[in-house]
Protein backbone atom coordinates (compact mmCIF):
# COMPACT_ATOMS: atom_id res chain seq x y z
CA UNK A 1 97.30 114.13 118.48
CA UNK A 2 97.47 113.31 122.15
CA UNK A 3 96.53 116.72 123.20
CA UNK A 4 93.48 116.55 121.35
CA UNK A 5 92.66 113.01 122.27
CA UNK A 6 92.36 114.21 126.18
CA UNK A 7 90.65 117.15 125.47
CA UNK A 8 87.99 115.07 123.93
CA UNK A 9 88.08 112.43 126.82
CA UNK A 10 87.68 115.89 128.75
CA UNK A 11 84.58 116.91 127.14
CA UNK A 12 82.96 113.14 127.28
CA UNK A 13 83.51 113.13 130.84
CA UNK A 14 81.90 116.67 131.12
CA UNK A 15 78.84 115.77 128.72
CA UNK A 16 78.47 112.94 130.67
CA UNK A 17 78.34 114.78 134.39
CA UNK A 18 75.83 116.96 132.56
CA UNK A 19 73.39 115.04 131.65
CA UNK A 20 73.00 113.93 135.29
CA UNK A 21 71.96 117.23 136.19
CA UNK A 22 67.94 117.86 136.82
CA UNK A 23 68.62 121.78 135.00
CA UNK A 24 69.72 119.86 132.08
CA UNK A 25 67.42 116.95 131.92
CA UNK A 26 64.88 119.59 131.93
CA UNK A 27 65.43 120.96 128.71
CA UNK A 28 64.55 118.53 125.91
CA UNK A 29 66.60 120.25 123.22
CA UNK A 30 69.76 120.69 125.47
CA UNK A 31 69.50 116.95 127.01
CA UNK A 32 69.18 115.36 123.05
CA UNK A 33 72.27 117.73 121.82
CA UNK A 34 74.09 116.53 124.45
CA UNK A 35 73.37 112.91 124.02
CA UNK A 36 74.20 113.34 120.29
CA UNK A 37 77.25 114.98 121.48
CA UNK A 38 78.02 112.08 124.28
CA UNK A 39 77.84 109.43 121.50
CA UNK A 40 79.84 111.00 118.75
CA UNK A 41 82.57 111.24 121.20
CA UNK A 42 82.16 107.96 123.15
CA UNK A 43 84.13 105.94 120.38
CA UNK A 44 87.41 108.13 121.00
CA UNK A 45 86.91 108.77 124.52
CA UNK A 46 86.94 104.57 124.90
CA UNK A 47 89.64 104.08 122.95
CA UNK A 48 91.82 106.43 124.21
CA UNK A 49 91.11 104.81 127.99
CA UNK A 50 92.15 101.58 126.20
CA UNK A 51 94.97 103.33 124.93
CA UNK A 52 96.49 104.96 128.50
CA UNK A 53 95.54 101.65 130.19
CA UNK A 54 97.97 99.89 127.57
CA UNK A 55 100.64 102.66 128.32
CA UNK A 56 100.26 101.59 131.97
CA UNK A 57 100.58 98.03 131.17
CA UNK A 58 103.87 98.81 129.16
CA UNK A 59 105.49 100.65 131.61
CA UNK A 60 104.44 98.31 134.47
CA UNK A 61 106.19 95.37 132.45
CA UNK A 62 109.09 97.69 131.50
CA UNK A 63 109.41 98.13 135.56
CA UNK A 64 109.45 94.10 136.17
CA UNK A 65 111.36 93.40 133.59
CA UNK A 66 114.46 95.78 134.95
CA UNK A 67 113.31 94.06 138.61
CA UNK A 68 113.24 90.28 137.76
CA UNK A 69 116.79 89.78 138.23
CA UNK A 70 118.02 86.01 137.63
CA UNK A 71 114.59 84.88 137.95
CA UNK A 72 113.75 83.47 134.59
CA UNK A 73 109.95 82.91 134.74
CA UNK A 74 109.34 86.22 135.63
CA UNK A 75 111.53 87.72 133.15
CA UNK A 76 109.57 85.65 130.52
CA UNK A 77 106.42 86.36 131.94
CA UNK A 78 107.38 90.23 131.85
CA UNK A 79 108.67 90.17 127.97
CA UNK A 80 105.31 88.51 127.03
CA UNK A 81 103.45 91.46 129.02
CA UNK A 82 105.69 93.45 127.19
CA UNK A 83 105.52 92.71 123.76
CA UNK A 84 101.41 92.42 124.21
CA UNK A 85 101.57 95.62 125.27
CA UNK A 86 103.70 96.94 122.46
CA UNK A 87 101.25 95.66 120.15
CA UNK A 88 97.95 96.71 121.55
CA UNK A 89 99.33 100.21 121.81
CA UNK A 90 100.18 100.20 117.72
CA UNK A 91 96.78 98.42 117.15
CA UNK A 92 94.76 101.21 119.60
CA UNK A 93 97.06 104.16 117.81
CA UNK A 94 95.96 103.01 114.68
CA UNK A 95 92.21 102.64 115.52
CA UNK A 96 92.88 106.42 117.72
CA UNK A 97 94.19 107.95 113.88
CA UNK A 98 90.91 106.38 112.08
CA UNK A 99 89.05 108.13 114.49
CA UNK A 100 89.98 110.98 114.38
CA UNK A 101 89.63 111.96 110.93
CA UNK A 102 87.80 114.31 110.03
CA UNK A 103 84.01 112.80 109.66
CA UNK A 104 82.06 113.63 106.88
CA UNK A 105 78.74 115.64 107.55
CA UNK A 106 76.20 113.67 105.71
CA UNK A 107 77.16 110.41 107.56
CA UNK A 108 74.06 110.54 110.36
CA UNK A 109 72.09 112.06 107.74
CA UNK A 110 68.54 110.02 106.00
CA UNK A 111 68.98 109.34 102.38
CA UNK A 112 66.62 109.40 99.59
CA UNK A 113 68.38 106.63 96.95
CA UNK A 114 67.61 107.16 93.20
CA UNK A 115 67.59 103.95 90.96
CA UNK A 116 67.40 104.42 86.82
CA UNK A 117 67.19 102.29 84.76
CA UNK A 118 70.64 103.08 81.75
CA UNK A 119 71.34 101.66 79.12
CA UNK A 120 69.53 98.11 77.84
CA UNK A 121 65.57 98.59 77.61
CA UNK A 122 63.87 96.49 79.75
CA UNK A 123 66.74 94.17 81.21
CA UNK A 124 67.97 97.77 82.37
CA UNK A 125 64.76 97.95 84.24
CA UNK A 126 64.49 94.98 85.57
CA UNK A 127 68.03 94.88 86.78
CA UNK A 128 66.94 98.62 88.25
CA UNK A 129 64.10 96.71 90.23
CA UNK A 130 66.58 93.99 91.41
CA UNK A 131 69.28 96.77 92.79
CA UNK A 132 66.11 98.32 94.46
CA UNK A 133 65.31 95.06 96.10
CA UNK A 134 68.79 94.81 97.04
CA UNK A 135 68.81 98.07 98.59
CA UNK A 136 65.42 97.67 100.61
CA UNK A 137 66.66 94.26 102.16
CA UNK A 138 70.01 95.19 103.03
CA UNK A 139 68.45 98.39 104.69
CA UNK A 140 66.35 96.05 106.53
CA UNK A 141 68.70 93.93 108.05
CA UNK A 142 70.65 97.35 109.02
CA UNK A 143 67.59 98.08 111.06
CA UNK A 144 67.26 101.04 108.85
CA UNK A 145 63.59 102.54 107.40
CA UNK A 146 62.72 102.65 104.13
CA UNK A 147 59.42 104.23 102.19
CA UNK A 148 58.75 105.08 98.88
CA UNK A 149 58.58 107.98 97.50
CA UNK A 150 58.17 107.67 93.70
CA UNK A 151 57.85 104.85 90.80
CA UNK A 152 57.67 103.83 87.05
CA UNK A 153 57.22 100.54 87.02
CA UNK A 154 57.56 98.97 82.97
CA UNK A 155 54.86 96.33 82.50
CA UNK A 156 57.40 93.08 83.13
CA UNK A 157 57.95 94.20 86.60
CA UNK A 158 61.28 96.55 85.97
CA UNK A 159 61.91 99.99 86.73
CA UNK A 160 62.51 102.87 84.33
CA UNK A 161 63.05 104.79 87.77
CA UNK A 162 62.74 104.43 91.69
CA UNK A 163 63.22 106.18 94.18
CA UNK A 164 62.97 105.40 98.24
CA UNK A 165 63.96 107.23 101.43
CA UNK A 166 66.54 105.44 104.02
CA UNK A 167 66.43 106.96 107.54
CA UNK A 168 68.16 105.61 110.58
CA UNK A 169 71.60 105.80 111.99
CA UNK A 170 74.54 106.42 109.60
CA UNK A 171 72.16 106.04 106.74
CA UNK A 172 74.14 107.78 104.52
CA UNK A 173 77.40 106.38 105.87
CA UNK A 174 75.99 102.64 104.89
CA UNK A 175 74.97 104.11 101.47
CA UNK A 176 76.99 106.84 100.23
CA UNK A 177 79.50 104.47 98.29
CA UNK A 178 76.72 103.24 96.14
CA UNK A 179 76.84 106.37 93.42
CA UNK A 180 77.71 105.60 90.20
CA UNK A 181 76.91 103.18 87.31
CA UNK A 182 76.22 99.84 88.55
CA UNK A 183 76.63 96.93 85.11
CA UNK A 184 74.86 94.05 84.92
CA UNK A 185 75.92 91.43 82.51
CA UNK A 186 73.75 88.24 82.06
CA UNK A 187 71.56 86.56 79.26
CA UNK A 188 68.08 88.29 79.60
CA UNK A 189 64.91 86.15 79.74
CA UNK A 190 63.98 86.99 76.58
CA UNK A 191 67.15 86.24 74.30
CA UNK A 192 66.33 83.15 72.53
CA UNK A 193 70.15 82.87 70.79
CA UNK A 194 72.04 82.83 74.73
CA UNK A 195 74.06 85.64 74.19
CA UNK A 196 75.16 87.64 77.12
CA UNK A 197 73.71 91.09 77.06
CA UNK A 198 75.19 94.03 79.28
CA UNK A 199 72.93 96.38 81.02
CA UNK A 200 73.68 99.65 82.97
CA UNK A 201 71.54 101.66 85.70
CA UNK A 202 72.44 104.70 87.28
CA UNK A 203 71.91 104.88 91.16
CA UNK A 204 72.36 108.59 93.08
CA UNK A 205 72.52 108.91 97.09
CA UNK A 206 71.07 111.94 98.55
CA UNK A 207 72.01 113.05 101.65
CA UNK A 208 68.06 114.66 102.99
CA UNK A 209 68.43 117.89 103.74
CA UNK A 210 66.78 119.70 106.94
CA UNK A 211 64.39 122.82 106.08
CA UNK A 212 66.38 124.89 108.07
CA UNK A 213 69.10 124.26 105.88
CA UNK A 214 67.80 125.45 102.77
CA UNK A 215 66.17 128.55 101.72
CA UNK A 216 63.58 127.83 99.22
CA UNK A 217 61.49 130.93 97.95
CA UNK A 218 57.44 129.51 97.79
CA UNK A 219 57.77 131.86 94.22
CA UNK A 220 60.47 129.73 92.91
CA UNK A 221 58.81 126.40 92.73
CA UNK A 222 55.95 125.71 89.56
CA UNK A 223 53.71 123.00 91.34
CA UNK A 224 51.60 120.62 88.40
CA UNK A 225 49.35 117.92 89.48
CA UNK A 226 48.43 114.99 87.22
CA UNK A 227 46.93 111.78 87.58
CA UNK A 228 49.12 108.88 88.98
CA UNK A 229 49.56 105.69 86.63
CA UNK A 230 51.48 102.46 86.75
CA UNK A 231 52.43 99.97 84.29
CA UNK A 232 49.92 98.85 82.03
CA UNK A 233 47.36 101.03 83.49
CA UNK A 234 47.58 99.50 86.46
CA UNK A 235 47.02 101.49 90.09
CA UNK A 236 45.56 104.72 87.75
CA UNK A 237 43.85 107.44 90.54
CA UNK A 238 40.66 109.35 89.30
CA UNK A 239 42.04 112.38 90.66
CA UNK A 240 45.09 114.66 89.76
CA UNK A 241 47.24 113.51 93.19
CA UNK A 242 50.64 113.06 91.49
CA UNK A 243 53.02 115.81 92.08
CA UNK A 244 55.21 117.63 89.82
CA UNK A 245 57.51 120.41 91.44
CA UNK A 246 59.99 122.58 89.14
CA UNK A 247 62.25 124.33 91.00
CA UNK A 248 62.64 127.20 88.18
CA UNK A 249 66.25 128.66 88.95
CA UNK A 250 67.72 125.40 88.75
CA UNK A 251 65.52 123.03 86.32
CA UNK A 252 65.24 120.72 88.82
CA UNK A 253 62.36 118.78 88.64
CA UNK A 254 61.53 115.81 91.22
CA UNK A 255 57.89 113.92 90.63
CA UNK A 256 55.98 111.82 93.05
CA UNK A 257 52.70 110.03 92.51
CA UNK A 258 53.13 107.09 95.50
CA UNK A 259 50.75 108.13 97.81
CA UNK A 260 47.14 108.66 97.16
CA UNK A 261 47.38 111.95 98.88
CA UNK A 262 48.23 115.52 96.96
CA UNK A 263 49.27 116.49 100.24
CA UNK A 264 51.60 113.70 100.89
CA UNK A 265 53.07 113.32 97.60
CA UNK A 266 54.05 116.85 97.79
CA UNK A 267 55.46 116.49 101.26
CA UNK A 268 57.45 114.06 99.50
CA UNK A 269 58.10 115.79 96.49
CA UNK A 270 59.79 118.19 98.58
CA UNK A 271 62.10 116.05 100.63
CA UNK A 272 63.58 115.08 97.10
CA UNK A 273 63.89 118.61 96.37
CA UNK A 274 65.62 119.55 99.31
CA UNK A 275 67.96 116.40 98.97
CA UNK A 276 68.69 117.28 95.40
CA UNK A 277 69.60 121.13 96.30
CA UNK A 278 71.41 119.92 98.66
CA UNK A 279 73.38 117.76 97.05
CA UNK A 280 74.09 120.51 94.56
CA UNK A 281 75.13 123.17 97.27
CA UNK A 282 77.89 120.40 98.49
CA UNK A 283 79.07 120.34 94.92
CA UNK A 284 79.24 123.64 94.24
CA UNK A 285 81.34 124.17 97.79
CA UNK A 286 83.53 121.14 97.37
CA UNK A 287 84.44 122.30 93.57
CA UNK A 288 87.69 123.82 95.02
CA UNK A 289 89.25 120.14 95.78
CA UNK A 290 87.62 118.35 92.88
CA UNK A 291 90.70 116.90 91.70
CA UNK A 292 91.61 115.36 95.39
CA UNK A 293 88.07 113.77 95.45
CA UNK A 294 88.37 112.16 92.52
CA UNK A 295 91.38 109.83 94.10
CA UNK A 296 89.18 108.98 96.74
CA UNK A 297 86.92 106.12 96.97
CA UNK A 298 83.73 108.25 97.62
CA UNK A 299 83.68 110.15 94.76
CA UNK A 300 80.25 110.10 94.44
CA UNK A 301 80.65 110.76 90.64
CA UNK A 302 76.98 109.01 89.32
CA UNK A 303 79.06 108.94 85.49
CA UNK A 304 81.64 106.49 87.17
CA UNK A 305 81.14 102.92 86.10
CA UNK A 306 81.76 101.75 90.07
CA UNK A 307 80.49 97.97 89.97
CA UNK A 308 79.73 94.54 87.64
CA UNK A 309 77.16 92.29 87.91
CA UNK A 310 77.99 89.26 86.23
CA UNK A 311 75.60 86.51 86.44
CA UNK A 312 77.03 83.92 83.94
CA UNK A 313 80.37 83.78 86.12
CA UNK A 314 78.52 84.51 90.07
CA UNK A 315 81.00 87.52 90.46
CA UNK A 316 80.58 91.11 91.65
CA UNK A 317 83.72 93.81 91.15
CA UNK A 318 83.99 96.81 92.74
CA UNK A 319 86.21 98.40 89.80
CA UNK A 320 87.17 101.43 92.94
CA UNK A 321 88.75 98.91 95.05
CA UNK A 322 89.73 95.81 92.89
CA UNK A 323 87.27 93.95 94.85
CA UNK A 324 85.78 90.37 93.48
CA UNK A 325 83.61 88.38 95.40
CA UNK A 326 82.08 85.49 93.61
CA UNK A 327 78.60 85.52 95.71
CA UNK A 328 76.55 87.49 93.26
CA UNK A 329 73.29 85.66 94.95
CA UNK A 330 73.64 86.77 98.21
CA UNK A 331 74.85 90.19 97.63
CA UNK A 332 71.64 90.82 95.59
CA UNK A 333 69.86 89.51 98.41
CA UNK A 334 71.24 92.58 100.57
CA UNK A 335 74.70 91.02 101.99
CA UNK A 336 76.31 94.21 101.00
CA UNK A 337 78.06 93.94 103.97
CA UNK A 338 81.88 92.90 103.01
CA UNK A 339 81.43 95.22 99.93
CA UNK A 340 80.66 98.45 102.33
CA UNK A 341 83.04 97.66 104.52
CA UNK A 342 85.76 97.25 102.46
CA UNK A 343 84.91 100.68 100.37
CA UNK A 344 84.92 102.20 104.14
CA UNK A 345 88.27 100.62 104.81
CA UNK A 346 89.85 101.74 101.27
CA UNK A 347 88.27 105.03 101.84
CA UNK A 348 89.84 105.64 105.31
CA UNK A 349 93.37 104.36 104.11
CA UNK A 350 93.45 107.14 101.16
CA UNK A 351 92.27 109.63 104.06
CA UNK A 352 94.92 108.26 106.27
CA UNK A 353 97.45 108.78 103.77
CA UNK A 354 96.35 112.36 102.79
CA UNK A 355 96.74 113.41 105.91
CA UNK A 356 100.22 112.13 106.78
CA UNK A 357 100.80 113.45 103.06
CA UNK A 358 99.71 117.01 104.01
């Protein structure tokens, strides 16, 4: 581990004595990989200074400690250097073994997040529009973007489906945990009786995928146009801008009518495309260790029943992780904080102990 841990702070010092140089600042593409580079490393490279400065610190008190003689203040004063030491070094080795596993690729990637509304009729969809409302404000206070790409709204302000990009840094990381069936169990607006009804929605997180990345034949895609509508009639365009793309050798079929713009819908249409390819590539190439994913917290797995909504008690579970936090209000208003950090903690143990497993 060590060896690999200076040749990193190695190549962060080199980076860094690079990007000093006119010859490099001079080339646009060179200076921004190397920045990329600089701060994907920078997190080790720290730590790992922290880490030989604590070794120092240990060895210095181990030194005064065998010098102090009959003195007893500095003996004390050396076995409390000491034992700091001792423990900053475990706490930096631990932080030093988080970060260097292996990080997954999709983490600095944009998103587009898919919201549909399950099983439940309408209190699905409205429950689909308050996860989307979730997402948008938690994404906010990330300092992450958000747009919309597609909607169909139901006439009481629900969702039978919505969909939104997420760019910014670590969008995916933030998001990636939120792929599954999300439950919502409350007593809709319109039950007269009081009973406690329970509501699914499906919600998938799509890493975007880069152009480059993805070959996509012009003759394999059937493009329709039709005119965008909304709920009750509402927001209906005179002219055929909605998009429709089929990508024929997969059945995939992605719609946008958001913008009033052919153009732009289909520029969006796309970016859902490529994100749903995409995600199918990953699938097909991660097949292979399937049945080690599906002990992991980031499964991914949009069948999985991953969290409850219960309004009658105030309590959200993450079934994954055993997690219950009775704050139901201010996780809905986009304090997803404590929930994505500790699927990113759980997630990191199970890594942890693969590895030291393998």
């Amino acid at each position: 581990m060590f060896s690999k841990l200076q040749a990193v702070a190695n190549r962060y010092e080199e980076i860094n004595s690079q990007l000093y140089q006119p010859e490099v600042a001079a080339q646009p593409e060179l200076y921004s990989a190397l920045m990329k580079e600089s701060a994907a490393l920078r997190p080790i490279a720290e730590t790992y200074s922290a880490y030989t400065a604590a070794q120092e610190a240990l060895a210095e008190a181990e030194d005064l400690l065998a010098d102090c003689g009959g003195d007893k203040e500095l003996r004390e004063l050396a076995q409390q250097q000491l034992a700091e030491s001792k423990e900053a070094l475990r706490l930096l080795t631990d932080e030093l073994k988080i970060l260097l596993l292996p990080r997954d690729p999709n983490d600095g990637r944009n998103i587009i997040v898919e919201i549909r509304a399950g099983a439940g009729g309408e209190e699905s969809a409205l429950f689909a529009a308050a996860l989307h409302r979730m997402y948008t404000m938690y994404a906010e206070k990330r300092g992450l973007r958000t747009e919309p790409v597609n909607e169909n709204a139901t006439e009481l302000g629900g969702y039978k489906e919505v969909s939104f990009a997420v760019s910014g840094a670590d969008a995916y990381s933030r998001f990636k945990f939120e792929s599954g069936v999300h439950r919502v169990q409350r007593v809709p607006e319109t039950e007269t009786g009081g009973r406690i009804h329970t509501s699914t929605v499906t919600v998938a997180v799509l890493p975007e995928a880069e152009e480059v990345e993805l070959d996509i034949n012009p003759t394999d895609l059937q493009i329709d146009t039709f005119r965008a509508s909304g709920a009750g009639g509402q927001h209906i365009n005179k002219t055929e801008s909605a998009i429709r793309i089929t990508h024929l050798p997969t059945g995939t079929v992605v719609e946008c009518q958001d913008e009033r713009s052919q153009f732009k819908n289909k520029d969006k249409a796309m970016r859902v495309l490529r994100a749903r390819l995409l995600e199918k590539k990953q699938q097909e190439q991660q097949s292979a260790i399937a049945a080690d994913r599906k002990s992991q917290v980031g499964t991914g797995d949009r069948s999985e029943r991953i969290r409850t909504y219960n309004f009658p008690q105030g309590r959200v579970t993450d079934h994954r992780i055993g997690l219950t936090l009775y704050k139901i209000d201010t996780i809905l208003d986009g304090d997803l904080d404590e929930v994505v950090e500790a699927l990113i903690t759980a997630d990191r143990a199970e890594r942890l102990r693969q590895n030291e497993n393998s």
